[in-house]
C-alpha atoms as a PDB file:
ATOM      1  CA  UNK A   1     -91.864 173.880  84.306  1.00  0.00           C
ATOM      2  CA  UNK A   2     -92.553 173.558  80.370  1.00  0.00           C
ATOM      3  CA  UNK A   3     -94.881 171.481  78.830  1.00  0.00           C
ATOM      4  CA  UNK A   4     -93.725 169.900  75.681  1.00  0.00           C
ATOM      5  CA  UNK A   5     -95.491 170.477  72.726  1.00  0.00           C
ATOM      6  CA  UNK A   6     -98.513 168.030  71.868  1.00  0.00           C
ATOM      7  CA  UNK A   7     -97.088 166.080  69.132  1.00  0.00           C
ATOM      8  CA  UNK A   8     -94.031 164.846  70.788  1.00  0.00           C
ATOM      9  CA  UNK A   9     -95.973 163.583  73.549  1.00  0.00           C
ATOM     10  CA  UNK A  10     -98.755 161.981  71.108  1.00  0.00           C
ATOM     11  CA  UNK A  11     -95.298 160.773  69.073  1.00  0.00           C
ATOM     12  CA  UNK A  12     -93.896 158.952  72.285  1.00  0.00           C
ATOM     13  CA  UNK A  13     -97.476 157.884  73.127  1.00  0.00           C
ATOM     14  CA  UNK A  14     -97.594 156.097  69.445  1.00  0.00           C
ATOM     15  CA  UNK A  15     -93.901 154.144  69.617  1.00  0.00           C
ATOM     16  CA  UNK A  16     -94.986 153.314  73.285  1.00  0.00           C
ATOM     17  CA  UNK A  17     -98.059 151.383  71.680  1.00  0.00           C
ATOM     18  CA  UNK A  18     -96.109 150.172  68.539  1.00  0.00           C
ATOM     19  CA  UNK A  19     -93.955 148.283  71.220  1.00  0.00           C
ATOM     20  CA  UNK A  20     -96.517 146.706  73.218  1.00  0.00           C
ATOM     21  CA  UNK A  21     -98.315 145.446  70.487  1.00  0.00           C
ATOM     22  CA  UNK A  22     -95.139 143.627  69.283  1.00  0.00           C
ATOM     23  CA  UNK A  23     -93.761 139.989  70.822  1.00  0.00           C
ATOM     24  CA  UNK A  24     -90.766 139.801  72.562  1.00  0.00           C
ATOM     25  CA  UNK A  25     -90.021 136.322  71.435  1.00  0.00           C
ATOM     26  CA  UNK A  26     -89.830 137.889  68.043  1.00  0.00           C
ATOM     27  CA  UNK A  27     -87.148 140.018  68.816  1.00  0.00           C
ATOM     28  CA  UNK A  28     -84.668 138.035  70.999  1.00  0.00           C
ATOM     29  CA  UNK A  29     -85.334 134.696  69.577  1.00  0.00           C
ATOM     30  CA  UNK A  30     -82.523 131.887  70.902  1.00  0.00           C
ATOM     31  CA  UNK A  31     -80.456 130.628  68.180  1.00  0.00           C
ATOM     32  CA  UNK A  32     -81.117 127.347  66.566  1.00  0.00           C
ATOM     33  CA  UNK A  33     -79.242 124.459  67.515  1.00  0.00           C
ATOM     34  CA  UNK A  34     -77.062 123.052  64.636  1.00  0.00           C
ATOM     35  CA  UNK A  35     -77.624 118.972  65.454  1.00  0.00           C
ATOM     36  CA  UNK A  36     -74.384 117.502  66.011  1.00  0.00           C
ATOM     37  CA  UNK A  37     -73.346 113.710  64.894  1.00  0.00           C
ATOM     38  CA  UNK A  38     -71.404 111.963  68.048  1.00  0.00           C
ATOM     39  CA  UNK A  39     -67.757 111.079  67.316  1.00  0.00           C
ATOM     40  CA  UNK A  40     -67.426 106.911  67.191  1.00  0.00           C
ATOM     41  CA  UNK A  41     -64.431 105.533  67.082  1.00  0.00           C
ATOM     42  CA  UNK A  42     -63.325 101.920  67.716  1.00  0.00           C
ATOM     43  CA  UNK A  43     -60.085 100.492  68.936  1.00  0.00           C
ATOM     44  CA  UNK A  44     -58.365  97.273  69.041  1.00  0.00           C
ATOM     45  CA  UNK A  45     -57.545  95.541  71.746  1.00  0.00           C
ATOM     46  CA  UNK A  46     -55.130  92.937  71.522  1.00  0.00           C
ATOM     47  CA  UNK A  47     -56.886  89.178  72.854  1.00  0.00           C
ATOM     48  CA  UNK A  48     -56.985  88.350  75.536  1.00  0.00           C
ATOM     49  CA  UNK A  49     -56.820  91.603  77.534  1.00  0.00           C
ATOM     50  CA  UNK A  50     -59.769  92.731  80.009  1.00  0.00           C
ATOM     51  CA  UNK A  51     -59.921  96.334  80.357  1.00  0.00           C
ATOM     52  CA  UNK A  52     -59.391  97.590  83.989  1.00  0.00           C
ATOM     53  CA  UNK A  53     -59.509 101.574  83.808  1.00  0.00           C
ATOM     54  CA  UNK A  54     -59.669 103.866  81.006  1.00  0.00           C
ATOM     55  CA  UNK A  55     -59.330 107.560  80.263  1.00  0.00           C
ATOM     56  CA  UNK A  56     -59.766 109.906  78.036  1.00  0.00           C
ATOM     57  CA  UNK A  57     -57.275 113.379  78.169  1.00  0.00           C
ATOM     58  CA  UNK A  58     -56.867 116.073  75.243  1.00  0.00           C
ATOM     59  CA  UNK A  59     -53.437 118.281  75.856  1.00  0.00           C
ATOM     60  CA  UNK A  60     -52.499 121.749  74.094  1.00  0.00           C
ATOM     61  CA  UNK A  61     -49.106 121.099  72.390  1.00  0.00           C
ATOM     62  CA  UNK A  62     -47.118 123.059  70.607  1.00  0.00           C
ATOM     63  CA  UNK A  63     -46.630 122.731  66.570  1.00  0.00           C
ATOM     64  CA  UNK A  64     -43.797 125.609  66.590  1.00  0.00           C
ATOM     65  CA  UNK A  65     -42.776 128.664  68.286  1.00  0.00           C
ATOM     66  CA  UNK A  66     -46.158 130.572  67.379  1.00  0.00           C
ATOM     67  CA  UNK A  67     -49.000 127.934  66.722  1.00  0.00           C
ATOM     68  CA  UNK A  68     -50.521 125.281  69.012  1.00  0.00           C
ATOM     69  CA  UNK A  69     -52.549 122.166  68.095  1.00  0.00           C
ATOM     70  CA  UNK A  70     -54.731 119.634  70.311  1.00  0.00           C
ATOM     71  CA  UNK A  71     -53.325 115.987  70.825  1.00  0.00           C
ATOM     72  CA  UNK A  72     -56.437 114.021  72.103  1.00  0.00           C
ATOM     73  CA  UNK A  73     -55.409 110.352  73.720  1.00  0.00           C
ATOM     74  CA  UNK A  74     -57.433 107.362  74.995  1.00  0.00           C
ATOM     75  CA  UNK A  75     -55.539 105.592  77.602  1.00  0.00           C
ATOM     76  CA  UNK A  76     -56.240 102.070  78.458  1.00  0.00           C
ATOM     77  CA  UNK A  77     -55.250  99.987  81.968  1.00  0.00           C
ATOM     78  CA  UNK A  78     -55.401  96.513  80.444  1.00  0.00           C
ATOM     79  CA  UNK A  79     -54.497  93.177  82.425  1.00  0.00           C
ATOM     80  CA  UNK A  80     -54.014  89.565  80.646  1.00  0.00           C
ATOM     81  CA  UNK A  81     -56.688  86.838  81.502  1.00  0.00           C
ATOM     82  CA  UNK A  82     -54.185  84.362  81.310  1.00  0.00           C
ATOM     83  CA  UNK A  83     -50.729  85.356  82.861  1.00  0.00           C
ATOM     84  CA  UNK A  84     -52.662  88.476  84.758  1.00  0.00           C
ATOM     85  CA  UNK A  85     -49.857  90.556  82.870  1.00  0.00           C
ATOM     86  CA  UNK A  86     -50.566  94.697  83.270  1.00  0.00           C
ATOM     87  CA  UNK A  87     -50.484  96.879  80.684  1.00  0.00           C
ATOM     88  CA  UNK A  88     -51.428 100.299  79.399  1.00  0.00           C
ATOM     89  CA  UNK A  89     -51.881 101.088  75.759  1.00  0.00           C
ATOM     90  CA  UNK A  90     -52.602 104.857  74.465  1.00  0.00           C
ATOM     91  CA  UNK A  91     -54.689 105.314  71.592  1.00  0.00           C
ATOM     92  CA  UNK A  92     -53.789 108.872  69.508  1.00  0.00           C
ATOM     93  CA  UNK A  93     -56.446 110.321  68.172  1.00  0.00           C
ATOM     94  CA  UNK A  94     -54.886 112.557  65.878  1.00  0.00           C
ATOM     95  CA  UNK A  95     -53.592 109.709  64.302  1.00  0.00           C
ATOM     96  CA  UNK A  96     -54.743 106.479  62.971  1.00  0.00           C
ATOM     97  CA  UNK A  97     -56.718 106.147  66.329  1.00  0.00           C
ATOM     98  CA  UNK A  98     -57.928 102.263  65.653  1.00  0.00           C
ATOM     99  CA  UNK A  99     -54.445 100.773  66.925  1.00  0.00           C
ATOM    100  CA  UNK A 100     -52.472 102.138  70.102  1.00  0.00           C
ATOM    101  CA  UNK A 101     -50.184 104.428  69.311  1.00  0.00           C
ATOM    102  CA  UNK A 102     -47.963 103.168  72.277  1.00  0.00           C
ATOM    103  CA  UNK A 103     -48.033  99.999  74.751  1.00  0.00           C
ATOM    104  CA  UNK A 104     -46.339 100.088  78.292  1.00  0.00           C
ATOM    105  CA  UNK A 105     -46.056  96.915  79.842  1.00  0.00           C
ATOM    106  CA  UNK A 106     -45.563  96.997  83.487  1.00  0.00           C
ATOM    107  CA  UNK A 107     -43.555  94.039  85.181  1.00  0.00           C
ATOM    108  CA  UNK A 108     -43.769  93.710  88.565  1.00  0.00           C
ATOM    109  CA  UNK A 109     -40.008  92.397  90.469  1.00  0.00           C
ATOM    110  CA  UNK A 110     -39.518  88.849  91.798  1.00  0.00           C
ATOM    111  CA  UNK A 111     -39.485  88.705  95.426  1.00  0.00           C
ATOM    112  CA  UNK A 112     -36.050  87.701  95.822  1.00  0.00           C
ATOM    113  CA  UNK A 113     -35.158  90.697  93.492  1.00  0.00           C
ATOM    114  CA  UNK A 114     -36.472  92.805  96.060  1.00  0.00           C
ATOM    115  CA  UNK A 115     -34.828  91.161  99.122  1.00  0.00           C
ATOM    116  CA  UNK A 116     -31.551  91.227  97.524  1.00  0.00           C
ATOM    117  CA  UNK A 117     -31.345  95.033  96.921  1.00  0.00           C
ATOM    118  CA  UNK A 118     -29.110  96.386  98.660  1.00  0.00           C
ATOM    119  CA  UNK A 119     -30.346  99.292 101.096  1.00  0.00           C
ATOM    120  CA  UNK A 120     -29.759 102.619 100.705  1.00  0.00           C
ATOM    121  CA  UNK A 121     -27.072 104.747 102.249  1.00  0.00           C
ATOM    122  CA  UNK A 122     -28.512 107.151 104.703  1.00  0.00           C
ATOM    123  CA  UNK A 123     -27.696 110.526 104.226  1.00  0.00           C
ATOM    124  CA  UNK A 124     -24.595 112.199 106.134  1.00  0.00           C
ATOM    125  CA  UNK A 125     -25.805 115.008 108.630  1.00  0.00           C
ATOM    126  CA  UNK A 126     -24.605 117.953 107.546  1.00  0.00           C
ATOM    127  CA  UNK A 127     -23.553 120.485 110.167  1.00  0.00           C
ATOM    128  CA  UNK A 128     -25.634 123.488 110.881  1.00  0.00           C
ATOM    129  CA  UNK A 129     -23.467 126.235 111.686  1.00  0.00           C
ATOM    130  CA  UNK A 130     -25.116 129.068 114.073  1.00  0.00           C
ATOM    131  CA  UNK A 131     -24.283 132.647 113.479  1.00  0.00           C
ATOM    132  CA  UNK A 132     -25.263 134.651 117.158  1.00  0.00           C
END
């Protein structure tokens, strides 16, 4: 087996030292957080409305046939104080974002409405024929 020659060992010897004399923390150091202002936004709620659920939902739609965009909603399960009346209304972001963007009122069916409906047909058998 060779030896190797005296100044490569007294070379690797010297870059070995170099690097333990040297902080790691110098080297890798972690990036530095950029501080971020949190979105606010405020909405309007129409009076009179207590707020029952709420969400919050961001979708990937499509602009055209080769570009997408991001359509961020808040949506709101409001009921009346008054008349107990349910409704949702959506908030766009992307828009104005302050007033909803659209309001579903739900309206639940008199009682009578329901007993009067007339029942549903049930379905005809249909006949299974067996191949042996």
């Amino acid at each position: 087996m060779r030896v190797p020659p005296l100044h490569v060992a007294a070379g690797v010897l010297g870059m070995l030292l170099l690097a333990g004399c040297t902080e790691l923390s110098q080297m890798f150091r972690p990036p530095v957080p950029v501080p971020v202002e949190p979105m606010e936004r405020t909405f309007d709620l129409p009076e009179g409305y207590d707020i029952v659920d709420l969400r919050y939902g961001s979708d990937l739609v499509a602009r055209d046939s080769t570009a997408f965009g991001e359509r961020t909603t808040v949506q709101v399960f409001a009921a009346h104080r008054e008349t107990g009346e349910e409704v949702l209304f959506v908030y766009d972001l992307a828009a104005d974002g302050a007033r909803p963007a659209t309001v579903i009122r739900f309206r639940r069916a008199a009682p009578e409405a329901v007993a009067e409906a007339e029942p549903e047909p049930e379905p005809t058998p249909v006949p299974v024929r067996r191949r042996w």
